[in-house]
PDB file of N, CA and C in Angstrom:
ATOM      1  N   UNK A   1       0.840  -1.178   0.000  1.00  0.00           N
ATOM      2  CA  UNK A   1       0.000   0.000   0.000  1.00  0.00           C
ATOM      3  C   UNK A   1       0.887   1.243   0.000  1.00  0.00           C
ATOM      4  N   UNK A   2       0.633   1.954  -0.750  1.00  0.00           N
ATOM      5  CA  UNK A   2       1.531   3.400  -0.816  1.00  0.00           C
ATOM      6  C   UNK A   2       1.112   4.321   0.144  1.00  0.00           C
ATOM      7  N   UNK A   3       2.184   5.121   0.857  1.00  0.00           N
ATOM      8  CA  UNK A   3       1.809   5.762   2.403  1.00  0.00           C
ATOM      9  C   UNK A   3       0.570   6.660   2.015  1.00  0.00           C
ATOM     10  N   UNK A   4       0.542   7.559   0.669  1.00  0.00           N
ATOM     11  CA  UNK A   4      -0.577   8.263   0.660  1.00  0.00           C
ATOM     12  C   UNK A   4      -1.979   7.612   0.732  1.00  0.00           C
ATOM     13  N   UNK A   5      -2.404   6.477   0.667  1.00  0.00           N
ATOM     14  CA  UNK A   5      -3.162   5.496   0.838  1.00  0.00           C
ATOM     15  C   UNK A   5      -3.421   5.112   2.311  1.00  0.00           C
ATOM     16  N   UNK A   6      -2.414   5.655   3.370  1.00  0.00           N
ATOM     17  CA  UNK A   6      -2.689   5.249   4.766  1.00  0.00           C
ATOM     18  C   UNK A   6      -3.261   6.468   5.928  1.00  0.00           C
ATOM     19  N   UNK A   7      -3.403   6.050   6.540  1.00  0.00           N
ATOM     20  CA  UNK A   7      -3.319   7.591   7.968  1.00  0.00           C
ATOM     21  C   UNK A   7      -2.216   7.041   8.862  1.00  0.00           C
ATOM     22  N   UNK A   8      -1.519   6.260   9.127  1.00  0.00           N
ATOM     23  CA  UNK A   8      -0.609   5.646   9.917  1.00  0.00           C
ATOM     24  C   UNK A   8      -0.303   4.480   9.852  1.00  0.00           C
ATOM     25  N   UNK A   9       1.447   4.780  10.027  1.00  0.00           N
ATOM     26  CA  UNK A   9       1.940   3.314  10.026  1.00  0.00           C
ATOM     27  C   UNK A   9       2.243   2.453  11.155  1.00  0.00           C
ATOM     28  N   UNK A  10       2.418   1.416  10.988  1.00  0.00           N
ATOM     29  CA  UNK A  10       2.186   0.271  12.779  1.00  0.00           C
ATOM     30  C   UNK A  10       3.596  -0.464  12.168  1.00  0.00           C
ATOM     31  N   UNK A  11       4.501  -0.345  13.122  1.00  0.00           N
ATOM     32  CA  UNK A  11       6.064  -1.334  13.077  1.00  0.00           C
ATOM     33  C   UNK A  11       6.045  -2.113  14.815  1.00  0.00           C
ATOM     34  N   UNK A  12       5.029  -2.989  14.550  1.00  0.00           N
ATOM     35  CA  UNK A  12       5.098  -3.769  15.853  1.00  0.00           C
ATOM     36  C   UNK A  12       6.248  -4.885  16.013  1.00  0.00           C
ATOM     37  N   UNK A  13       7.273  -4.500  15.311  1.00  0.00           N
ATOM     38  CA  UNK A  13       8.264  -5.542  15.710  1.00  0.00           C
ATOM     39  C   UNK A  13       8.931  -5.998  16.833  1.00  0.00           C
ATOM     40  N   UNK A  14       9.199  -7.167  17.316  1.00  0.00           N
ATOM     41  CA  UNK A  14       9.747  -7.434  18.305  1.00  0.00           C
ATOM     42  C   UNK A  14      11.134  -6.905  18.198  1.00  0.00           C
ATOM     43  N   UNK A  15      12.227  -7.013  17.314  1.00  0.00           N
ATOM     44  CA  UNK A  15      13.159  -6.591  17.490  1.00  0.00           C
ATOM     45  C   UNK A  15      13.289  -6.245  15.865  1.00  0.00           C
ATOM     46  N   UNK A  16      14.310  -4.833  15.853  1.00  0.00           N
ATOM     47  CA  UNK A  16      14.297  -4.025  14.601  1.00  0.00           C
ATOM     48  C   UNK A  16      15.087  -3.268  14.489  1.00  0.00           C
ATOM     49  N   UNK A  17      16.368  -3.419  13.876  1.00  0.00           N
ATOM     50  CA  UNK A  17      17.714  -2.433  14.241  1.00  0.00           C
ATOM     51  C   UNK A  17      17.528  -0.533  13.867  1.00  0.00           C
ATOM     52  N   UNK A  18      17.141  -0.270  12.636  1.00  0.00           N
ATOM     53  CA  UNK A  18      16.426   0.982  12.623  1.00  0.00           C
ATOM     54  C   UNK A  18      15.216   0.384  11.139  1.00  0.00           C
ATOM     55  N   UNK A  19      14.466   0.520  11.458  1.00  0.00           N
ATOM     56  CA  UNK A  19      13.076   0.368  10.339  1.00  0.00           C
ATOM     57  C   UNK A  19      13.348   1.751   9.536  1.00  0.00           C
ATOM     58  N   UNK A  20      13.906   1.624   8.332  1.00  0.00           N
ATOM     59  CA  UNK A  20      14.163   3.185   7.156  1.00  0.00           C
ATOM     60  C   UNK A  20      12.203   3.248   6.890  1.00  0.00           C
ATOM     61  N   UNK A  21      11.386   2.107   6.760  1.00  0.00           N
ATOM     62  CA  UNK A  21      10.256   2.563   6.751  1.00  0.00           C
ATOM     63  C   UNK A  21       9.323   3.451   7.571  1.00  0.00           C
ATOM     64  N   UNK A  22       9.785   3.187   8.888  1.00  0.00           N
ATOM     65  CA  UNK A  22       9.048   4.833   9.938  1.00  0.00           C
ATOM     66  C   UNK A  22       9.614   5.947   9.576  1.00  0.00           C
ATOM     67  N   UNK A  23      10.600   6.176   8.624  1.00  0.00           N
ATOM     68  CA  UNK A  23      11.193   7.726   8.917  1.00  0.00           C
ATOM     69  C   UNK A  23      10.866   7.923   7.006  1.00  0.00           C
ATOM     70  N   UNK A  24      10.487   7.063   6.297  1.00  0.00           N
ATOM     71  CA  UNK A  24      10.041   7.009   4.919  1.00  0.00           C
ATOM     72  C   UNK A  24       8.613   7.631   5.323  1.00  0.00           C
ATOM     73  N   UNK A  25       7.523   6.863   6.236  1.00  0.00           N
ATOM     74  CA  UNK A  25       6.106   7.337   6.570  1.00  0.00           C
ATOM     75  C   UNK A  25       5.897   8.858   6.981  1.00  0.00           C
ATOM     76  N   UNK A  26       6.855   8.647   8.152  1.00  0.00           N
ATOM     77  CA  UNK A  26       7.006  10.031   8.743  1.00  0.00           C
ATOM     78  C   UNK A  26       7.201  11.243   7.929  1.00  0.00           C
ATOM     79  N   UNK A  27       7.946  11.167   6.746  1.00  0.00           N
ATOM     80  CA  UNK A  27       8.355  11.796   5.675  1.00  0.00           C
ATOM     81  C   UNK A  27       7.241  12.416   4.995  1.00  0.00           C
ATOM     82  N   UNK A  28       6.137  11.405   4.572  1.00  0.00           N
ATOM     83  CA  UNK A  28       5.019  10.957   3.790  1.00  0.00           C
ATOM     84  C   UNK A  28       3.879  11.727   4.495  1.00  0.00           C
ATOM     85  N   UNK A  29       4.096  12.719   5.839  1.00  0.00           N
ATOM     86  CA  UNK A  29       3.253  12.760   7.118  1.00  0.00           C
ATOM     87  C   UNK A  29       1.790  11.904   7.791  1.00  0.00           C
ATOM     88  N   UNK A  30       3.288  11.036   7.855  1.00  0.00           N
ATOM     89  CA  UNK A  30       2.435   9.659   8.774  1.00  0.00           C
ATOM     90  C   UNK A  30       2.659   9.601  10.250  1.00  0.00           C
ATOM     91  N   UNK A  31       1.871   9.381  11.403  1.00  0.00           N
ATOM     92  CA  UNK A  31       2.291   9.339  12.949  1.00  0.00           C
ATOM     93  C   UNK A  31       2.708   8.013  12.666  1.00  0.00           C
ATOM     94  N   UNK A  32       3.025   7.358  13.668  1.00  0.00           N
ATOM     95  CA  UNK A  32       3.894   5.762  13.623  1.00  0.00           C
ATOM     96  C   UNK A  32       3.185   5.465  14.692  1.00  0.00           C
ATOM     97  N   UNK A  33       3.405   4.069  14.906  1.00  0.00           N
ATOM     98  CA  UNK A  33       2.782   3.190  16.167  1.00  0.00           C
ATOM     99  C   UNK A  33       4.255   2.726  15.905  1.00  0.00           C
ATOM    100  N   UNK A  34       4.929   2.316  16.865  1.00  0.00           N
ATOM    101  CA  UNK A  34       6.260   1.392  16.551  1.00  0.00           C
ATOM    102  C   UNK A  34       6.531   0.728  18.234  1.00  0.00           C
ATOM    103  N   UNK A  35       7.040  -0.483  18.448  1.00  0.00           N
ATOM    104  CA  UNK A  35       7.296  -0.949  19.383  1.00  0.00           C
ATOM    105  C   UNK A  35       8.582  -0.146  20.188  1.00  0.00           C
ATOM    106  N   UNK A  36       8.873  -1.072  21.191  1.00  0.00           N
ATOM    107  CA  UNK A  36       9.937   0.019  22.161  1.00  0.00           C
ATOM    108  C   UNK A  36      11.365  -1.220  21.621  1.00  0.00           C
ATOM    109  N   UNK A  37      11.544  -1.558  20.885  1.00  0.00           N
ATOM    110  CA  UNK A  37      12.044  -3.123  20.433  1.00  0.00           C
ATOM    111  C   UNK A  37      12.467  -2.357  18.917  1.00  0.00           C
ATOM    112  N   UNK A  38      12.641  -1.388  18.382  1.00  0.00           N
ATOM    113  CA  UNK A  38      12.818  -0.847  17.246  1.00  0.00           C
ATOM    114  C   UNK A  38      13.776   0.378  17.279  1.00  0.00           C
ATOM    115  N   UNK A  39      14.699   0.617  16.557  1.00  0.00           N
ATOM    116  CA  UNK A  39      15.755   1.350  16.637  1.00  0.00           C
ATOM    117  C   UNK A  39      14.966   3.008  16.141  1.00  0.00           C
ATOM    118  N   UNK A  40      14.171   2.845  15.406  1.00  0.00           N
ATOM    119  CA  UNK A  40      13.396   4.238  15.168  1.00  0.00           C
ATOM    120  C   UNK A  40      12.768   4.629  15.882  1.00  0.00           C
ATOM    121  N   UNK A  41      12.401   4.238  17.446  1.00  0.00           N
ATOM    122  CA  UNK A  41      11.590   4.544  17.883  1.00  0.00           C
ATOM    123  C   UNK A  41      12.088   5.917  18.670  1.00  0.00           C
ATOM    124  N   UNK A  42      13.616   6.077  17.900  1.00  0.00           N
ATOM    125  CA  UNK A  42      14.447   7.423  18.716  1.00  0.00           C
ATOM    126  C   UNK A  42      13.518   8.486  17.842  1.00  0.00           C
ATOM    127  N   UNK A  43      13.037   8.184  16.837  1.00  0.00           N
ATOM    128  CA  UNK A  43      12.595   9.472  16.175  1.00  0.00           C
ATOM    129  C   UNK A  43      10.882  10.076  16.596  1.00  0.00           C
ATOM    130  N   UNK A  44      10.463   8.736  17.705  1.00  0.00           N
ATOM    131  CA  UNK A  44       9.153   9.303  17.583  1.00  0.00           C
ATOM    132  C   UNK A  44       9.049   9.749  18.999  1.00  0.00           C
ATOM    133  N   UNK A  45       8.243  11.110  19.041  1.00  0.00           N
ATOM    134  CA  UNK A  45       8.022  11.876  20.199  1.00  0.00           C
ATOM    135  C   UNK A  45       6.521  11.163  20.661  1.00  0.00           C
ATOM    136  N   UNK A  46       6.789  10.166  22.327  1.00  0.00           N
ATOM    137  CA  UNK A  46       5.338   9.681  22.299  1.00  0.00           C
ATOM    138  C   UNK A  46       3.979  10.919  22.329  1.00  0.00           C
ATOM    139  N   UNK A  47       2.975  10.705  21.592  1.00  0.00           N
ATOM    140  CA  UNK A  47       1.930  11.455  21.592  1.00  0.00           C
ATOM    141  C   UNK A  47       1.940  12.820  20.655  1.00  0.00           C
ATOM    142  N   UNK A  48       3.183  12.909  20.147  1.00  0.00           N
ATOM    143  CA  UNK A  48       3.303  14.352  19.473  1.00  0.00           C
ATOM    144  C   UNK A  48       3.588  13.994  18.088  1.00  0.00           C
ATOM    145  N   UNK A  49       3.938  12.886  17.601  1.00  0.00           N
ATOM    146  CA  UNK A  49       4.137  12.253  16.244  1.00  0.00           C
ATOM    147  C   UNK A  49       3.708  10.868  16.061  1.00  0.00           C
ATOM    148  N   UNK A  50       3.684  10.153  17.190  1.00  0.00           N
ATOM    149  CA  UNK A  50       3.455   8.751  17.139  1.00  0.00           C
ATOM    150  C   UNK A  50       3.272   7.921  18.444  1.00  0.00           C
ATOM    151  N   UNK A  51       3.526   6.819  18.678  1.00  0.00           N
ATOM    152  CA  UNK A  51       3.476   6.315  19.782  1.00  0.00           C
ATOM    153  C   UNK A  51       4.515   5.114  19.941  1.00  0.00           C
ATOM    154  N   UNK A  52       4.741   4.783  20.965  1.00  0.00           N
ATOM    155  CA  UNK A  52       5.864   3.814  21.515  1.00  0.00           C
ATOM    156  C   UNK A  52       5.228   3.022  22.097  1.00  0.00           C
ATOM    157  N   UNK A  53       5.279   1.259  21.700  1.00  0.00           N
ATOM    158  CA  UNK A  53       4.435   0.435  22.665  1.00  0.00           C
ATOM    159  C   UNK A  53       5.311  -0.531  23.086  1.00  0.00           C
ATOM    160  N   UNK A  54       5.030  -1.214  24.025  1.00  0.00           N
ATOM    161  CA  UNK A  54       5.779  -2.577  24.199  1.00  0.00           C
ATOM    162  C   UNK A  54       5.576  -3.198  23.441  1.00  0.00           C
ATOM    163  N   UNK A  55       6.797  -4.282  22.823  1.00  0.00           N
ATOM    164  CA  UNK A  55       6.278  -5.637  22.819  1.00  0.00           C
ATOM    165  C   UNK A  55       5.508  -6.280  23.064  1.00  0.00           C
ATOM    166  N   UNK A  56       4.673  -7.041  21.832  1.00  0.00           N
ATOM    167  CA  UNK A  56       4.139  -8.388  22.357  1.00  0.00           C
ATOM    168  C   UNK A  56       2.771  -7.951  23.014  1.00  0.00           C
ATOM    169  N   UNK A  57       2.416  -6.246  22.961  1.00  0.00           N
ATOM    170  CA  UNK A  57       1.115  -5.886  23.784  1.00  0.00           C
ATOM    171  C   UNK A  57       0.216  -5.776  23.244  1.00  0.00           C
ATOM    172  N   UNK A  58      -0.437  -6.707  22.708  1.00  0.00           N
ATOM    173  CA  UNK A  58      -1.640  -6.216  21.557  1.00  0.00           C
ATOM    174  C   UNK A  58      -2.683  -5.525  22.490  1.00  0.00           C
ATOM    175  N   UNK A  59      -3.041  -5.397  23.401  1.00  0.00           N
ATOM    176  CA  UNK A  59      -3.806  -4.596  24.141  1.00  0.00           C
ATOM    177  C   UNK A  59      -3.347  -3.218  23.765  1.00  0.00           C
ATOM    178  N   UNK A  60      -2.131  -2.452  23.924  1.00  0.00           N
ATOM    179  CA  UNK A  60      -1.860  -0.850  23.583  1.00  0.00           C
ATOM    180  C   UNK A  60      -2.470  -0.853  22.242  1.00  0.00           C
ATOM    181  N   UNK A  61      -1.560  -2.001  21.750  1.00  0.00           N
ATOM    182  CA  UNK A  61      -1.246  -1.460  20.199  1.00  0.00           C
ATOM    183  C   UNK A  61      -2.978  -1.357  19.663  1.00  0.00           C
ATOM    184  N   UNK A  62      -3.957  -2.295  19.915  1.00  0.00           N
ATOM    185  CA  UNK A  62      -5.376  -2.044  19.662  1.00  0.00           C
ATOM    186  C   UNK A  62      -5.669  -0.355  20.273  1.00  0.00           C
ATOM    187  N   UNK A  63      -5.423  -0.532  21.399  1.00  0.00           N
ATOM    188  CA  UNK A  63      -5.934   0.684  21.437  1.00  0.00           C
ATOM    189  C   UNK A  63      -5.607   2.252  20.851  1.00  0.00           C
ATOM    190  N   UNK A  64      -3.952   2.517  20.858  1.00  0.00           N
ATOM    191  CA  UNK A  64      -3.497   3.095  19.776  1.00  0.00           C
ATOM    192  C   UNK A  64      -4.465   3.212  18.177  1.00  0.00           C
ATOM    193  N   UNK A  65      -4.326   2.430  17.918  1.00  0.00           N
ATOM    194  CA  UNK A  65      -4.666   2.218  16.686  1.00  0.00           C
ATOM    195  C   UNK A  65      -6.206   2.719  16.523  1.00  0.00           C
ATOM    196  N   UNK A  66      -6.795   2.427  17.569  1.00  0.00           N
ATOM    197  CA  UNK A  66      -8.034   2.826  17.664  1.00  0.00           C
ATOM    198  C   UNK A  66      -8.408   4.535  18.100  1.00  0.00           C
ATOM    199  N   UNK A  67      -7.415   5.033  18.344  1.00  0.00           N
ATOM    200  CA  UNK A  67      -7.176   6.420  18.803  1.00  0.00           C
ATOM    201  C   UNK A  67      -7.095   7.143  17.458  1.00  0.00           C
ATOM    202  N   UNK A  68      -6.397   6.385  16.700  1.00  0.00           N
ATOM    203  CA  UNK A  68      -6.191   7.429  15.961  1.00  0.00           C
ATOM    204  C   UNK A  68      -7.484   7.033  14.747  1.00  0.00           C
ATOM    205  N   UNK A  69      -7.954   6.031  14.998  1.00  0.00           N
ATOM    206  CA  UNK A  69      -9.149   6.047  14.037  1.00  0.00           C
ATOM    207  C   UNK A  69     -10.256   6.507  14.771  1.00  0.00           C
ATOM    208  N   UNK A  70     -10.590   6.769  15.815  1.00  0.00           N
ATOM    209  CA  UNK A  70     -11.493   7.337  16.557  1.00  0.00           C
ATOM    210  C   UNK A  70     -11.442   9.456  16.425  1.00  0.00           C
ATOM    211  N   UNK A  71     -10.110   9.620  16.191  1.00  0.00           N
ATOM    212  CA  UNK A  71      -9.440  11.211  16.220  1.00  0.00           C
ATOM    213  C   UNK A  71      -8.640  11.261  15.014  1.00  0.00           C
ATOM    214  N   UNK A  72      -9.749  11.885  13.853  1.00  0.00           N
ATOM    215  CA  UNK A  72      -9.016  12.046  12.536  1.00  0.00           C
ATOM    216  C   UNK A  72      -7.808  13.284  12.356  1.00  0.00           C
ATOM    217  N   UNK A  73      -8.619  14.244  13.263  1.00  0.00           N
ATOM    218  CA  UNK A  73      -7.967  15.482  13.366  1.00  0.00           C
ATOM    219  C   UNK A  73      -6.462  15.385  14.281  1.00  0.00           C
ATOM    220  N   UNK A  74      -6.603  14.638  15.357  1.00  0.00           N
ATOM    221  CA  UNK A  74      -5.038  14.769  16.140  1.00  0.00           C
ATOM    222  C   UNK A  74      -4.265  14.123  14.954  1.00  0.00           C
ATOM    223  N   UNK A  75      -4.952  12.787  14.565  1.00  0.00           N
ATOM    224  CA  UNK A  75      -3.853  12.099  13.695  1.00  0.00           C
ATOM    225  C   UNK A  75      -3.206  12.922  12.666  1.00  0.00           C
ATOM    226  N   UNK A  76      -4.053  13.690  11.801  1.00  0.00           N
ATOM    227  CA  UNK A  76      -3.740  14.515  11.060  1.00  0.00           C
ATOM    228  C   UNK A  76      -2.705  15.599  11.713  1.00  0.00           C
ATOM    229  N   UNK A  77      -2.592  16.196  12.661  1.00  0.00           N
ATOM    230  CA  UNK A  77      -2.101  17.017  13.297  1.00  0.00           C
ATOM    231  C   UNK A  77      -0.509  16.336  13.689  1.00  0.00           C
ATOM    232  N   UNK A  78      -0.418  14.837  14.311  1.00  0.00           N
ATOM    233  CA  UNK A  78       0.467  14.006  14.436  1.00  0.00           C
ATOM    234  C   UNK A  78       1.261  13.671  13.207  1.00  0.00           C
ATOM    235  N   UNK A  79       0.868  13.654  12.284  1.00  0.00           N
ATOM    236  CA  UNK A  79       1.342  13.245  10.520  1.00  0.00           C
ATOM    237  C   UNK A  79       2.121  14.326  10.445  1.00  0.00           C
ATOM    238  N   UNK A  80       1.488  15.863  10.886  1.00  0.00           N
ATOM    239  CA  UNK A  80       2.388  16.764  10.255  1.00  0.00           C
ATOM    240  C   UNK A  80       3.461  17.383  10.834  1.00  0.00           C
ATOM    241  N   UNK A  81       3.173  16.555  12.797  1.00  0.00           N
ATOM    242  CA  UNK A  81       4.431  16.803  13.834  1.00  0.00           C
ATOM    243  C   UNK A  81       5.619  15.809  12.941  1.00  0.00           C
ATOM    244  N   UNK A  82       4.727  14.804  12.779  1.00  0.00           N
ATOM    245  CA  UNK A  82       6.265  13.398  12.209  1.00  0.00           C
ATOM    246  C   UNK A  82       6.578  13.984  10.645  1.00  0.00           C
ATOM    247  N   UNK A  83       5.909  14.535   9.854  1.00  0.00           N
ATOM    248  CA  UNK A  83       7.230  15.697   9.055  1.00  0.00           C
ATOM    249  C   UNK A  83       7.872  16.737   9.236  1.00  0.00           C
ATOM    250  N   UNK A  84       7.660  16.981   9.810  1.00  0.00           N
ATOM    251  CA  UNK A  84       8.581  18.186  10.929  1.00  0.00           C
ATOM    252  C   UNK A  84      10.318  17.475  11.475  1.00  0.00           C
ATOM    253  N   UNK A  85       9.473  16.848  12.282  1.00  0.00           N
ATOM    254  CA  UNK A  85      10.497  15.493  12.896  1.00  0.00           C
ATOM    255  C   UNK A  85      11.741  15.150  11.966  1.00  0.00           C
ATOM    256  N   UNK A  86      11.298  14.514  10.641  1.00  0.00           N
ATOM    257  CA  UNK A  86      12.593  13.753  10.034  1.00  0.00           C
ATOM    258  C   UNK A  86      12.351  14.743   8.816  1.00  0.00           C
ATOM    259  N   UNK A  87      12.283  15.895   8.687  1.00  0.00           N
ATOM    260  CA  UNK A  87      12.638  16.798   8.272  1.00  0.00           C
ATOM    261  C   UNK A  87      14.114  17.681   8.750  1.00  0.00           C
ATOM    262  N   UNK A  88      13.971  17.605   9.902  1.00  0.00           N
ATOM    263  CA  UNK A  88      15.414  17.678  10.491  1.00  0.00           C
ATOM    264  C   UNK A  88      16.767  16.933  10.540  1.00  0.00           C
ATOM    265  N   UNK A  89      16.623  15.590   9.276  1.00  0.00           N
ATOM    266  CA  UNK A  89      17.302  14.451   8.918  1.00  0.00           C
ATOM    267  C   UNK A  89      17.629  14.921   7.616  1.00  0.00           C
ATOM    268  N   UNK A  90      18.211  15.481   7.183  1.00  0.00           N
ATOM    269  CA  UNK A  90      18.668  15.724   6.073  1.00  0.00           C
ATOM    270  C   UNK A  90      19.821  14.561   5.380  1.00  0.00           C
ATOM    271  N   UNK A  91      20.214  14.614   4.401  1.00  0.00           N
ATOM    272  CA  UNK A  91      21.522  14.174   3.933  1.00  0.00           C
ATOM    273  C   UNK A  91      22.569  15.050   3.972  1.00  0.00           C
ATOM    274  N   UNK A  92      22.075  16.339   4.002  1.00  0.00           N
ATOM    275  CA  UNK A  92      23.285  17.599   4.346  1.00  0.00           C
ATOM    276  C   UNK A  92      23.687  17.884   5.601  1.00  0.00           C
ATOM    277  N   UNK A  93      22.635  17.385   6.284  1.00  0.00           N
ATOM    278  CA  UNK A  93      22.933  17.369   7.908  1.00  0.00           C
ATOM    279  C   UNK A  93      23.832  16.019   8.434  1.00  0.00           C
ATOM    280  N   UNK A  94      23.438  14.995   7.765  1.00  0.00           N
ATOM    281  CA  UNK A  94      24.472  13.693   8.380  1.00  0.00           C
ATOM    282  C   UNK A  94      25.307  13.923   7.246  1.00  0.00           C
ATOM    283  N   UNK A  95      25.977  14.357   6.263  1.00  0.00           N
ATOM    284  CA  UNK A  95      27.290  14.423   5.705  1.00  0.00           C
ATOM    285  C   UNK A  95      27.915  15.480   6.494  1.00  0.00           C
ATOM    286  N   UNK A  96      27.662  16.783   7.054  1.00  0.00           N
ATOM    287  CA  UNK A  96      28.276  17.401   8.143  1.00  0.00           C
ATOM    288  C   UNK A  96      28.502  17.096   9.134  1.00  0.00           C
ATOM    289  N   UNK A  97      27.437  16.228  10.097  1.00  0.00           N
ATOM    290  CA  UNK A  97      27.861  15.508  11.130  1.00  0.00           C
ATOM    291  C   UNK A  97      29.092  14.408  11.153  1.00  0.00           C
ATOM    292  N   UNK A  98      28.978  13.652   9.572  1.00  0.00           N
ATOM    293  CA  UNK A  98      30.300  13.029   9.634  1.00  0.00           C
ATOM    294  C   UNK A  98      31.471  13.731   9.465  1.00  0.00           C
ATOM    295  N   UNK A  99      31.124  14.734   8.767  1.00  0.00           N
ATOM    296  CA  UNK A  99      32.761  15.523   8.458  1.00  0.00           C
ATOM    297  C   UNK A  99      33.357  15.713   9.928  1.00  0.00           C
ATOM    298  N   UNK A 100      32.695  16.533  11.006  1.00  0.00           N
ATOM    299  CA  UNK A 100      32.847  16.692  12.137  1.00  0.00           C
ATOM    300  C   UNK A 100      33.121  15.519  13.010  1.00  0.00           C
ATOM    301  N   UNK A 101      32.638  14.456  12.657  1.00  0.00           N
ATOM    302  CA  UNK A 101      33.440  13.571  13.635  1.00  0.00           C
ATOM    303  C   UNK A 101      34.688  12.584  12.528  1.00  0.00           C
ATOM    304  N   UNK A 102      34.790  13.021  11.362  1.00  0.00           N
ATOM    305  CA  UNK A 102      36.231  12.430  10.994  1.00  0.00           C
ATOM    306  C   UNK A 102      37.182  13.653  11.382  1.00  0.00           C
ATOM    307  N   UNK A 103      37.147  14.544  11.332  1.00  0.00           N
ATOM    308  CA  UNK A 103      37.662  15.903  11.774  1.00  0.00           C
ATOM    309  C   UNK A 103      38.084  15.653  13.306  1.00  0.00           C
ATOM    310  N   UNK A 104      37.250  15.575  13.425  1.00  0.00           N
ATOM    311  CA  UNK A 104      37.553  15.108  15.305  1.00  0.00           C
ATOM    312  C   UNK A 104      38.978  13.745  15.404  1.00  0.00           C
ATOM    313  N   UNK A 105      38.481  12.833  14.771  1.00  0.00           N
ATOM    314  CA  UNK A 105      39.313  12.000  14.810  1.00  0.00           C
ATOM    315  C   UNK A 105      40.522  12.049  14.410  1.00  0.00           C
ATOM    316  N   UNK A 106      40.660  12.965  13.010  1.00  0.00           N
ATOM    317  CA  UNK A 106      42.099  13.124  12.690  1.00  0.00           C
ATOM    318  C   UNK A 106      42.661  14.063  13.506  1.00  0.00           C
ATOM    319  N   UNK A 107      42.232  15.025  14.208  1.00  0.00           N
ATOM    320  CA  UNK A 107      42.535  15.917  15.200  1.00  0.00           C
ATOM    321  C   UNK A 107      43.173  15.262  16.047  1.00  0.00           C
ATOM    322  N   UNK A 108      42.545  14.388  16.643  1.00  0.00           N
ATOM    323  CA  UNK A 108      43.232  13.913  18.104  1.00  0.00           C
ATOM    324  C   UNK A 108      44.214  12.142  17.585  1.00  0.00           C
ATOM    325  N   UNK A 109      44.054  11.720  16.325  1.00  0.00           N
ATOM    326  CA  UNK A 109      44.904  11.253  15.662  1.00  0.00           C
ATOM    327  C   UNK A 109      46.253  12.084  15.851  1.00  0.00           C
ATOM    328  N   UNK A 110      46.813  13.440  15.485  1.00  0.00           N
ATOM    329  CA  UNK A 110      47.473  14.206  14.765  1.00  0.00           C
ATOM    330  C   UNK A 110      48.232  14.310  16.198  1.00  0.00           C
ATOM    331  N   UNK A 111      47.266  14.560  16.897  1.00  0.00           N
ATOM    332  CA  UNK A 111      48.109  15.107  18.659  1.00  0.00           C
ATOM    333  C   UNK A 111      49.145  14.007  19.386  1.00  0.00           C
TER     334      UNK A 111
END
């Protein structure tokens, strides 16, 4: 399903080193449901872009899910916090961040 086709995406994985698909949705202005078991879950602010659940809890995750189909308007409002969010992820921003830490390194290499 193509994100414009959704109101939110659900990454209930048990374990998930970083999912490039929550920060693809988020992009797309999607809120996320994502487990606490997922390496993206650094990008979601609970309640202000998405939500953070445990593992294995299908009790949250129903209810989540049901929040945001119950509240078209927060969700909508949440979609456009989570482009905001990884809007601040640039490729110009992590090629500077690396320059700065190879910089760093040859620095204290050099000393």
């Amino acid at each position: 399903m193509p994100y414009e086709d959704a109101d939110v995406l659900i990454l209930p994985s048990v374990e998930e080193g970083f999912g490039k698909v929550v920060a693809e949705a988020m992009a797309c202005g999607l809120p996320v449901v994502v487990s606490e078991n997922t390496g993206a879950k650094d990008l979601v602010e609970n309640g202000e872009n998405g939500f953070i659940v445990p593992i294995r809890d299908v009790k949250r995750l129903k209810e989540k899910i049901l929040y945001f189909n119950d509240n078209p308007e927060i969700t909508r409002r949440m979609g456009k916090n989570a482009r905001k969010t990884v809007e601040k992820y640039t490729w110009m921003k992590y090629g500077n961040e690396f320059v700065k830490a190879y910089e760093k390194i040859l620095t204290k290499a050099q000393s």
